[in-house]
Each structure stands twice: as C-alpha cells, then as structure tokens.
C-alpha atoms as a PDB file:
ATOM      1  CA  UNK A   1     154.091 -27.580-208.612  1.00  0.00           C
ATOM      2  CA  UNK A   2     153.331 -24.585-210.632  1.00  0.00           C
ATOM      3  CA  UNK A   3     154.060 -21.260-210.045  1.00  0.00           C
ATOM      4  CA  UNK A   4     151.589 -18.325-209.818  1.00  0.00           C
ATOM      5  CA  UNK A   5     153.269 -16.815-213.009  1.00  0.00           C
ATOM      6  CA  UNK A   6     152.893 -20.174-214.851  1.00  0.00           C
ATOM      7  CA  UNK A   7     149.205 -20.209-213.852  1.00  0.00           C
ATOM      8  CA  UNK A   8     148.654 -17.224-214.823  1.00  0.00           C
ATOM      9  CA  UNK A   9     150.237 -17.730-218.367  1.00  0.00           C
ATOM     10  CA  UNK A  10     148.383 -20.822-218.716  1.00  0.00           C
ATOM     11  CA  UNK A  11     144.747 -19.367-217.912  1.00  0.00           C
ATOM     12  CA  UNK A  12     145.948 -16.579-220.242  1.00  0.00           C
ATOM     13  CA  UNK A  13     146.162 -19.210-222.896  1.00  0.00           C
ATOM     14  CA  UNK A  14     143.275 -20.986-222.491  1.00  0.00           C
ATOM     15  CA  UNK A  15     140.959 -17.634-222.476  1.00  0.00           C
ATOM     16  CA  UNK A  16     142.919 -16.571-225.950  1.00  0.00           C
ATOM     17  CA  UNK A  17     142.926 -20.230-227.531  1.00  0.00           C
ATOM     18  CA  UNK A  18     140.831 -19.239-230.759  1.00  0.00           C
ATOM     19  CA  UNK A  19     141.048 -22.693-232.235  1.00  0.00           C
ATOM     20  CA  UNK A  20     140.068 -24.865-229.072  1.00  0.00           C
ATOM     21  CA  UNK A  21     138.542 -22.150-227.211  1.00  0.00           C
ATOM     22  CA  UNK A  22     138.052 -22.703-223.499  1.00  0.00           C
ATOM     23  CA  UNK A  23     134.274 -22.709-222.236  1.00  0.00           C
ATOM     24  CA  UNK A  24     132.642 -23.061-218.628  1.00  0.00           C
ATOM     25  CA  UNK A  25     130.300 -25.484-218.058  1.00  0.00           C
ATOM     26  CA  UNK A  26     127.472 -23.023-217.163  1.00  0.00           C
ATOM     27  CA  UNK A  27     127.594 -19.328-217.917  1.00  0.00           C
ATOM     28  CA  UNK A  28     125.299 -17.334-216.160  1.00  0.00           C
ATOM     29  CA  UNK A  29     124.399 -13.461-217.203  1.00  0.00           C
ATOM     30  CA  UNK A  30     122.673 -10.984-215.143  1.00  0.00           C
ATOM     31  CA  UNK A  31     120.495  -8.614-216.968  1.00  0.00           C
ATOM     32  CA  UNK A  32     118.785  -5.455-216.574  1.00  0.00           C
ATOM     33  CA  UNK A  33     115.631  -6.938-218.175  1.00  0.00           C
ATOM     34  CA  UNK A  34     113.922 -10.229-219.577  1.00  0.00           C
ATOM     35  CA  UNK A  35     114.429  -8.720-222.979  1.00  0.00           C
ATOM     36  CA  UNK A  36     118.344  -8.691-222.626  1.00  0.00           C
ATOM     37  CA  UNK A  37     118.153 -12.380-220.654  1.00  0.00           C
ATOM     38  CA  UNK A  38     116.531 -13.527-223.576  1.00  0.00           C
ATOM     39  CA  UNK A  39     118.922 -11.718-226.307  1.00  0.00           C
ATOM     40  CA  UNK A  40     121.753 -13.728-224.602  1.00  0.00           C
ATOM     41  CA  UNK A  41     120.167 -16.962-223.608  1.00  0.00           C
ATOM     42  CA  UNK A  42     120.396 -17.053-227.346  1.00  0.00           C
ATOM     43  CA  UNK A  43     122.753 -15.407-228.490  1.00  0.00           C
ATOM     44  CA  UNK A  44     125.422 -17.264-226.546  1.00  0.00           C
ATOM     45  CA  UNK A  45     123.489 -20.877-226.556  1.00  0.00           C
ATOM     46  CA  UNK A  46     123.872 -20.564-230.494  1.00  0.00           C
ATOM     47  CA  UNK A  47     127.206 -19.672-230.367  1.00  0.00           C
ATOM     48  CA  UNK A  48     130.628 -20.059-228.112  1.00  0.00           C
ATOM     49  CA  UNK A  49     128.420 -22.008-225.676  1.00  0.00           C
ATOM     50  CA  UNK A  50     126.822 -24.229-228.259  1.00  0.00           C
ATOM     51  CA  UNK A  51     125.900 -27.626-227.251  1.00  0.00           C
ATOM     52  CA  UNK A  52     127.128 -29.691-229.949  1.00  0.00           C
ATOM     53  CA  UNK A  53     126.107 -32.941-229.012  1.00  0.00           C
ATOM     54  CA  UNK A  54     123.734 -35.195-230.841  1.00  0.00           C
ATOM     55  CA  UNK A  55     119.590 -34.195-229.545  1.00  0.00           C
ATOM     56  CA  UNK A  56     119.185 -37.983-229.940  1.00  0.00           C
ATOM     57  CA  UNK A  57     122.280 -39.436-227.851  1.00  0.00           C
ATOM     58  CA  UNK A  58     121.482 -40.760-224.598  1.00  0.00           C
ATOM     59  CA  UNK A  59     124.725 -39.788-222.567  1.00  0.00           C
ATOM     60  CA  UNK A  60     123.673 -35.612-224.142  1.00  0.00           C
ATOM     61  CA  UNK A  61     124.843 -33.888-221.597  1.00  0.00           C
ATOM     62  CA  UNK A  62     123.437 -30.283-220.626  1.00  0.00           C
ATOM     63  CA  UNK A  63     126.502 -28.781-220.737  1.00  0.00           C
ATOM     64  CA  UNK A  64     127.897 -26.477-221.567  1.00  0.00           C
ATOM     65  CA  UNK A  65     124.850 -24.713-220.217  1.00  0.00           C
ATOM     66  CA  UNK A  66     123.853 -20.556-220.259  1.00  0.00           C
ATOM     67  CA  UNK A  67     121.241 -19.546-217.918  1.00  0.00           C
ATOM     68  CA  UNK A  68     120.158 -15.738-218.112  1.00  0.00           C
ATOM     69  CA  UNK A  69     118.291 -14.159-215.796  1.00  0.00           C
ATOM     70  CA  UNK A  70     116.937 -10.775-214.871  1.00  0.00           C
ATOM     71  CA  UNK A  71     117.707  -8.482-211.872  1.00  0.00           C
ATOM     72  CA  UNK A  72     113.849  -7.684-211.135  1.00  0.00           C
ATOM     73  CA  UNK A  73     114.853  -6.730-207.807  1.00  0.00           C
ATOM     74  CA  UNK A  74     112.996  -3.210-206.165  1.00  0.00           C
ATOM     75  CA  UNK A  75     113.641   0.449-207.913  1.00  0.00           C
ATOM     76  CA  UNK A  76     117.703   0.889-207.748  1.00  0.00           C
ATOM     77  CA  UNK A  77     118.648  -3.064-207.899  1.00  0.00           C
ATOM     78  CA  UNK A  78     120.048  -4.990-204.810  1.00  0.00           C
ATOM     79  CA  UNK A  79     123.964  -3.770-205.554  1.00  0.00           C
ATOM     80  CA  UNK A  80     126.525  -5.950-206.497  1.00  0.00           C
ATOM     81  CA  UNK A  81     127.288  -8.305-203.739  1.00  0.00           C
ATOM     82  CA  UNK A  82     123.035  -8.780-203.458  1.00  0.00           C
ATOM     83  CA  UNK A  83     122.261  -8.693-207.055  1.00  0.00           C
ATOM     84  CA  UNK A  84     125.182 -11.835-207.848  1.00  0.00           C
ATOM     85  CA  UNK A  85     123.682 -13.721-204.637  1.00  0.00           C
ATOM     86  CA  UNK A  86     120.130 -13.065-206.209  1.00  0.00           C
ATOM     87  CA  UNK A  87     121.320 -13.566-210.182  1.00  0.00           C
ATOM     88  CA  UNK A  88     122.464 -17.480-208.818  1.00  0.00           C
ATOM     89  CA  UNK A  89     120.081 -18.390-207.092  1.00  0.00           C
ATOM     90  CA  UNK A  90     117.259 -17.469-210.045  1.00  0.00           C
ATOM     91  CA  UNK A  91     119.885 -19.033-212.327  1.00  0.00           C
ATOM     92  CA  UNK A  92     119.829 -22.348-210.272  1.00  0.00           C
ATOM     93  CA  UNK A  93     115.840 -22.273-210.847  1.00  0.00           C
ATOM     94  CA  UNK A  94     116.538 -21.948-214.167  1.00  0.00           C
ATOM     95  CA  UNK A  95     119.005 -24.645-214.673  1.00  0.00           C
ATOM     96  CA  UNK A  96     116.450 -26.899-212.775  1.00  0.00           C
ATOM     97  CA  UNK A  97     113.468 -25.562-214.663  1.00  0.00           C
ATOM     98  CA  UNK A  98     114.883 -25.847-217.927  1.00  0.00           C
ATOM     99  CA  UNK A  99     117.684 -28.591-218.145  1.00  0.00           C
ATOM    100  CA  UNK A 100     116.609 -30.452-214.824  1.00  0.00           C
ATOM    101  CA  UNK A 101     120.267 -29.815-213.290  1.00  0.00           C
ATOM    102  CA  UNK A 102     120.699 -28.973-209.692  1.00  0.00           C
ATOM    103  CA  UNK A 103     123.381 -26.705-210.784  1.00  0.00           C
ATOM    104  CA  UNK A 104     123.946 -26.181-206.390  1.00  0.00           C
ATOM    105  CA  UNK A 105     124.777 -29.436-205.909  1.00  0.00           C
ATOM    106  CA  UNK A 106     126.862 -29.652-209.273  1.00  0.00           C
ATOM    107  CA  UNK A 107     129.352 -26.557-208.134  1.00  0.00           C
ATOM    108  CA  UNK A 108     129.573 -28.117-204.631  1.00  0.00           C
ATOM    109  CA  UNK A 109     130.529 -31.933-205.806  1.00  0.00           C
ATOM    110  CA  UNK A 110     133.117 -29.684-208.203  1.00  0.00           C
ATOM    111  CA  UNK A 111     131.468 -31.344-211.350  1.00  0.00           C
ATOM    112  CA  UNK A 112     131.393 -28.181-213.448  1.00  0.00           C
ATOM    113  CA  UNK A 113     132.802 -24.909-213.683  1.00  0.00           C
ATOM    114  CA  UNK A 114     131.133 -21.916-214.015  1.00  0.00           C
ATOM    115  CA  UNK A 115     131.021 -18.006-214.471  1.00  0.00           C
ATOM    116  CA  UNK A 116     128.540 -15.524-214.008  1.00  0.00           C
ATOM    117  CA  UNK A 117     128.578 -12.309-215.456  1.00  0.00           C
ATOM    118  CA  UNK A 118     126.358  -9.222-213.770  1.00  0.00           C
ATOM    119  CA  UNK A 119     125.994  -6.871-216.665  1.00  0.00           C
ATOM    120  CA  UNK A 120     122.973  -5.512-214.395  1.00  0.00           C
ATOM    121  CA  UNK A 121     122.834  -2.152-213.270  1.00  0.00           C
ATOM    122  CA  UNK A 122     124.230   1.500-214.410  1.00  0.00           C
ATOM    123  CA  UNK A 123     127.912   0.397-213.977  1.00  0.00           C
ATOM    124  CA  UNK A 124     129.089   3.434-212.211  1.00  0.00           C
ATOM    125  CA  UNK A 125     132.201   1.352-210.795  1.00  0.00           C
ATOM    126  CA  UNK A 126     133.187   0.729-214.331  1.00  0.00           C
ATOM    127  CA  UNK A 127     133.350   4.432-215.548  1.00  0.00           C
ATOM    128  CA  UNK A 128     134.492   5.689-217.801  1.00  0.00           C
ATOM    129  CA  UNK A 129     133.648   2.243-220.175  1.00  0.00           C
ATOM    130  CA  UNK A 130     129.892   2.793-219.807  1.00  0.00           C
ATOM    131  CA  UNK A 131     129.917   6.239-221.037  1.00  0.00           C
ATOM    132  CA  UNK A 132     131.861   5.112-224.368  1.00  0.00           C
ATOM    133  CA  UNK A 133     129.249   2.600-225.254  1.00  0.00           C
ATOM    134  CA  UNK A 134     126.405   5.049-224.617  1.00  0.00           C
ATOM    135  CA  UNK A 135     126.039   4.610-220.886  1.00  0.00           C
ATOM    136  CA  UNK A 136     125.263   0.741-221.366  1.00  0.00           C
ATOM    137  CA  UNK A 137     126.738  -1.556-219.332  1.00  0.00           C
ATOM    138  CA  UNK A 138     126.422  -4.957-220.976  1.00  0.00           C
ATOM    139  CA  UNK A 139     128.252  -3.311-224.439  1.00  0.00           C
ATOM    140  CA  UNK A 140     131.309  -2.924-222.522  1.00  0.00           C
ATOM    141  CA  UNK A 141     133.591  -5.093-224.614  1.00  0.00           C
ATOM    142  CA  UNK A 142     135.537  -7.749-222.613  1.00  0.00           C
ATOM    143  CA  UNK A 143     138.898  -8.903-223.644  1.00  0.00           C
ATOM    144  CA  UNK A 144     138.754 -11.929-225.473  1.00  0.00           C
ATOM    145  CA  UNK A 145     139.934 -13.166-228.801  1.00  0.00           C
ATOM    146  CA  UNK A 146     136.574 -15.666-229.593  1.00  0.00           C
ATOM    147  CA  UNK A 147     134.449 -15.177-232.569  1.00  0.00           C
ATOM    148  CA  UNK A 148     130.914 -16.332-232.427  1.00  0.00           C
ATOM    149  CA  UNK A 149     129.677 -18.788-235.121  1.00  0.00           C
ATOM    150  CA  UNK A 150     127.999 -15.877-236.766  1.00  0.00           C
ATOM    151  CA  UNK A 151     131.632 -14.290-236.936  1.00  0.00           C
ATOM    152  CA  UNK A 152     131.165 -11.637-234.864  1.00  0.00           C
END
C-alpha cells in the first residue's frame, strides 16, 4: 500500500515527465467563446494530445481525445459549479458528434481518464493571476514542464 506522500510524489512525476509525458484520455476546455474552443481544439489536438496512431489502422483508437466547448450560457455565465456541469455535458455531445464515443458511459465503466479545464469566465477567484496576463483568464500559465510539438 502506498502512502499519501508516495502518491503524491508519484503524480508529481508523471505531470513533470518531459520525455514520456503523461496525457488523459480526453481533455476537455471550457471557453469563453467558439473562437477560443476552436484555437484549442487545435492547438492541443496537434500537439501534447496528438493522436499518433495510424488514420488507416483498424484498432485507431479516439484517444487521447480534446473536446472544446463554449460557455454560451445567459449574460454573466452559469458560475463555476453550473458552467463545469454544463461544459461536460456539451463536451459529451461533442465526443459523440465528432468521434462517436459515449464519453458518459466511458468515465462510468472507468475506461478513460479525463480532465476538464474551465478557463470560462472573468476569473475573479484566481486574482491576482488574471490581472498579470491582461485580465485573461485562459493565459494564466499552469505549472507544467511539457513543450508542445511546435516547442512552445
């Protein structure tokens, strides 16, 4: 049995392994607007979450798999705890939609992992970090030590 410190250390790895770097399964971002789902659909499908397997195989899987979606909820957004509920279950349309996955049934049978990130909103809870990347929430840098394949 492992202890929480040895957990801890190991996921601490994993997230920091820049030779065999550690990706979910699916990796869903909430945006502020189609234009910024878009901008990281692509961004991240061409890079750390880049399907490498071979169009032609039969077994390709779909994953890893990035699914962003917009929070095009009423004036002010839906909040946190609202806009995540509402960010999966547009990303689950998606992932049906686009790769034919029932990603629902997938997290419940604990086939794949996944992590959703909710770069919606103003980020208020987050000050002061906003405010130093001129009050924009999604260019708040997270701590990781991957480099894209376009090396940034």
């Amino acid at each position: 049995m492992t202890t929480t410190s040895e957990a801890l250390e190991s996921a601490i790895k994993a997230m920091t392994n820049t030779e065999s770097p550690s990706v979910y399964d699916v990796t869903i971002v909430c945006t502020t607007d189609d234009h910024q789902a878009d901008f990281w659909m692509k961004r991240l499908s061409e890079g750390i979450c880049k399907n490498t397997a071979d169009d032609s195989s039969e077994n390709k899987s779909a994953f890893p798999m990035v699914l962003a979606v917009s929070e095009d909820w009423a004036k002010g957004g839906a909040g946190n705890g609202l806009g995540t509920l509402y960010a999966f279950e547009k990303a689950c349309l998606v992932a049906k939609e686009k790769f034919n996955v029932d990603l629902k049934t997938q997290l419940m049978e604990k086939k794949v992992s996944a992590a959703l990130f909710h770069t919606a909103g103003k980020g208020t809870r987050l000050a002061p970090l906003p405010a130093s990347e001129n009050n924009n929430k999604p260019g708040v840098k997270l701590p990781v030590c991957h480099k894209l394949s376009d090396g940034s």
